[in-house]
Protein backbone atom coordinates (compact mmCIF):
# COMPACT_ATOMS: atom_id res chain seq x y z
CA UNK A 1 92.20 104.14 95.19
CA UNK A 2 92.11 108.00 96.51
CA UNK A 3 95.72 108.64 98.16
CA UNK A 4 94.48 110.65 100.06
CA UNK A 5 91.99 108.31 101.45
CA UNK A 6 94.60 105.81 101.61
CA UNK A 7 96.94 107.69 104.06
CA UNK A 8 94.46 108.92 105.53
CA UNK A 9 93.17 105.31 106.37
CA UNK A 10 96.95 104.08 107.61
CA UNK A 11 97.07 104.13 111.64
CA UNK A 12 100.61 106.72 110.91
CA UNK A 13 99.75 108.39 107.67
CA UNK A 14 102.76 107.87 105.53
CA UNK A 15 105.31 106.99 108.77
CA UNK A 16 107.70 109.34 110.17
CA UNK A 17 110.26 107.72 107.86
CA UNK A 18 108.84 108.37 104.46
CA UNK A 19 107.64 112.04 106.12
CA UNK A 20 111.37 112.54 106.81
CA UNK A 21 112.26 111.64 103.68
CA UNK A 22 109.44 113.77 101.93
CA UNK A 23 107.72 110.96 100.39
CA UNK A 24 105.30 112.34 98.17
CA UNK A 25 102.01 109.34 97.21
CA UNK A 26 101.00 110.19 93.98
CA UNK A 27 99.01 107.35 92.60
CA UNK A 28 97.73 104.09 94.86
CA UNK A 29 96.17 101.03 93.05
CA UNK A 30 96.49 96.75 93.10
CA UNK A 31 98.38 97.74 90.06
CA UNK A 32 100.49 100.53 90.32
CA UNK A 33 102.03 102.64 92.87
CA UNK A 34 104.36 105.51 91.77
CA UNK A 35 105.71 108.23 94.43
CA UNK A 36 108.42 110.85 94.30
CA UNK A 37 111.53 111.62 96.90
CA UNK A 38 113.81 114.66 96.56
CA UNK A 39 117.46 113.93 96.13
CA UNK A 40 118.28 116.74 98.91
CA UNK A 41 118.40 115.29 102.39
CA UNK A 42 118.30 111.83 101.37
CA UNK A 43 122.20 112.05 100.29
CA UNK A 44 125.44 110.39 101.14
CA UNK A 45 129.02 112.36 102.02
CA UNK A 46 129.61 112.68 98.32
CA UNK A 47 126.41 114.23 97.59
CA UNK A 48 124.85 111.46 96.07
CA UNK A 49 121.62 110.12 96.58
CA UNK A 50 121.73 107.18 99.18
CA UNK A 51 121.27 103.60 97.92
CA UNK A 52 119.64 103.34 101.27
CA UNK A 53 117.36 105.96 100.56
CA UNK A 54 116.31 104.44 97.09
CA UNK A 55 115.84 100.87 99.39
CA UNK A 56 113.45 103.06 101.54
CA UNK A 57 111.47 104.56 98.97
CA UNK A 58 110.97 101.06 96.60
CA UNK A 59 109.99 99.10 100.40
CA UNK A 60 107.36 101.67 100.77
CA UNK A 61 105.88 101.44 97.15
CA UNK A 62 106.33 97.58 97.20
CA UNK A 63 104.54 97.62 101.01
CA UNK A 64 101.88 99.78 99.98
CA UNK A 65 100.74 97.73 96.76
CA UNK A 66 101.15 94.56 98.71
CA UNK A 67 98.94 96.37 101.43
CA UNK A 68 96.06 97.18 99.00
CA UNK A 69 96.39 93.66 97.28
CA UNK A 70 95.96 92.06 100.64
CA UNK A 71 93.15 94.03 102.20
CA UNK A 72 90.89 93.41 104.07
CA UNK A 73 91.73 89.99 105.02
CA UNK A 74 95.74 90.32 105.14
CA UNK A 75 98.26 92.53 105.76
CA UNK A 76 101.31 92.75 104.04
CA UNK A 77 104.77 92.14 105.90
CA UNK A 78 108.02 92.53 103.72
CA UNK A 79 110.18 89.95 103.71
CA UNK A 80 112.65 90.13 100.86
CA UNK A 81 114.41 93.57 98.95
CA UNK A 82 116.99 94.01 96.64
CA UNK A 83 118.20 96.83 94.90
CA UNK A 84 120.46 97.25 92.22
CA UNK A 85 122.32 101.18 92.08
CA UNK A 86 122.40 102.10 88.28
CA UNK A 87 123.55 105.70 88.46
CA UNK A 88 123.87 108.24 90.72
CA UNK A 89 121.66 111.27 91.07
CA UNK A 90 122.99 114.57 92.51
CA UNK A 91 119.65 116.35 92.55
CA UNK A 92 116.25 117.09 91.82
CA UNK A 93 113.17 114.47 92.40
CA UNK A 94 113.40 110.82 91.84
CA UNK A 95 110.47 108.51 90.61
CA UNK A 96 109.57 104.99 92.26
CA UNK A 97 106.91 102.96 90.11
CA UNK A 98 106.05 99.59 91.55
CA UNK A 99 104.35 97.13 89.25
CA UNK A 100 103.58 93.58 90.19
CA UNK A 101 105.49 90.71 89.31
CA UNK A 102 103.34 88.33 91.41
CA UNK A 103 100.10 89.08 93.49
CA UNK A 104 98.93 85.36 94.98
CA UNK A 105 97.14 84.90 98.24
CA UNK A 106 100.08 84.12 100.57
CA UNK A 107 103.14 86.42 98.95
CA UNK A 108 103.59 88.97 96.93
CA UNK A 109 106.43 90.58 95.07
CA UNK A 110 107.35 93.90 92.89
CA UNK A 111 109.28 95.44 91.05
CA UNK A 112 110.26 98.75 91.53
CA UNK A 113 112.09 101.09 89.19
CA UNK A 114 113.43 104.12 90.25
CA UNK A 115 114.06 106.66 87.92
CA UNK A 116 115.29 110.90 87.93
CA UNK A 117 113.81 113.56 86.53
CA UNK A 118 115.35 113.14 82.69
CA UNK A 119 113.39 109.44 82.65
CA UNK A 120 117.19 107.59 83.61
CA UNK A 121 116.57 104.60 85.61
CA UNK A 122 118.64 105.34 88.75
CA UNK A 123 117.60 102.26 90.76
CA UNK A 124 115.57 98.64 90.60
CA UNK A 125 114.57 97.33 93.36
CA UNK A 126 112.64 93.66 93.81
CA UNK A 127 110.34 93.52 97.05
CA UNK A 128 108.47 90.59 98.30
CA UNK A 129 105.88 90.39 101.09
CA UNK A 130 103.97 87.80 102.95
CA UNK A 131 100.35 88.44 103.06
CA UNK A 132 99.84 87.65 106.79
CA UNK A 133 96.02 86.98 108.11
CA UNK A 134 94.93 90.04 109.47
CA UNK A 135 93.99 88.60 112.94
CA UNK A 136 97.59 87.14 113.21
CA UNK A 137 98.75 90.37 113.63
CA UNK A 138 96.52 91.43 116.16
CA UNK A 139 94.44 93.90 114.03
């Protein structure tokens, strides 16, 4: 799938979170969804980058995946997230890839690994969501 066409397609674009954040979409599929966050801005008093910040970006990969699994019939709602902080990261970009663990028609989950830019996995990150009948939700 385009990103592009993919944001484009969302009722918010990205949200004002991941815009905050500067969430940057790079690749969209059932598959795979990888994105990038800068370290600056998203950090806590010591400088690092904020566990909560690596929660926000691996929800939004997991979401999105579970999104374009679902479609059209579904929507995805997340339910679950864990996150395990490997090392810190001071600066630069950080990678999220999301890659399924389970796609079924009711639920399902990713895994996310977070990485910065030398390839060191920073974070990893398990989502789940529950794929929700679309007129459930009132869309």
């Amino acid at each position: 799938m385009d990103v592009e066409q993919y944001v484009a397609a969302m009722p918010q674009g990205m949200g004002a979170l991941n815009e905050k954040m500067g969430v940057e979409l790079l690749e969209v599929s059932s598959e795979r969804v990888v994105a990038t966050m800068p370290v600056e801005g998203n950090t806590q008093p010591y400088g690092l980058l904020h566990g909560g910040a690596s929660v926000v970006l691996a929800e939004t990969l997991g979401s999105i995946g579970s999104a374009v699994h679902a479609h059209p019939d579904r929507v995805a709602v997340g339910v679950d997230i864990n996150a395990t902080h490997h090392r810190s990261a001071t600066s630069g970009t950080v990678t999220g890839v999301a890659t399924p663990a389970h796609l079924g028609r009711t639920s399902a989950t990713w895994e996310v690994v977070i990485t910065d830019e030398r390839g060191k996995r920073v974070c990893t990150s398990r989502i789940t969501c529950s794929l929700v009948p679309r007129e459930r939700v009132g869309l």
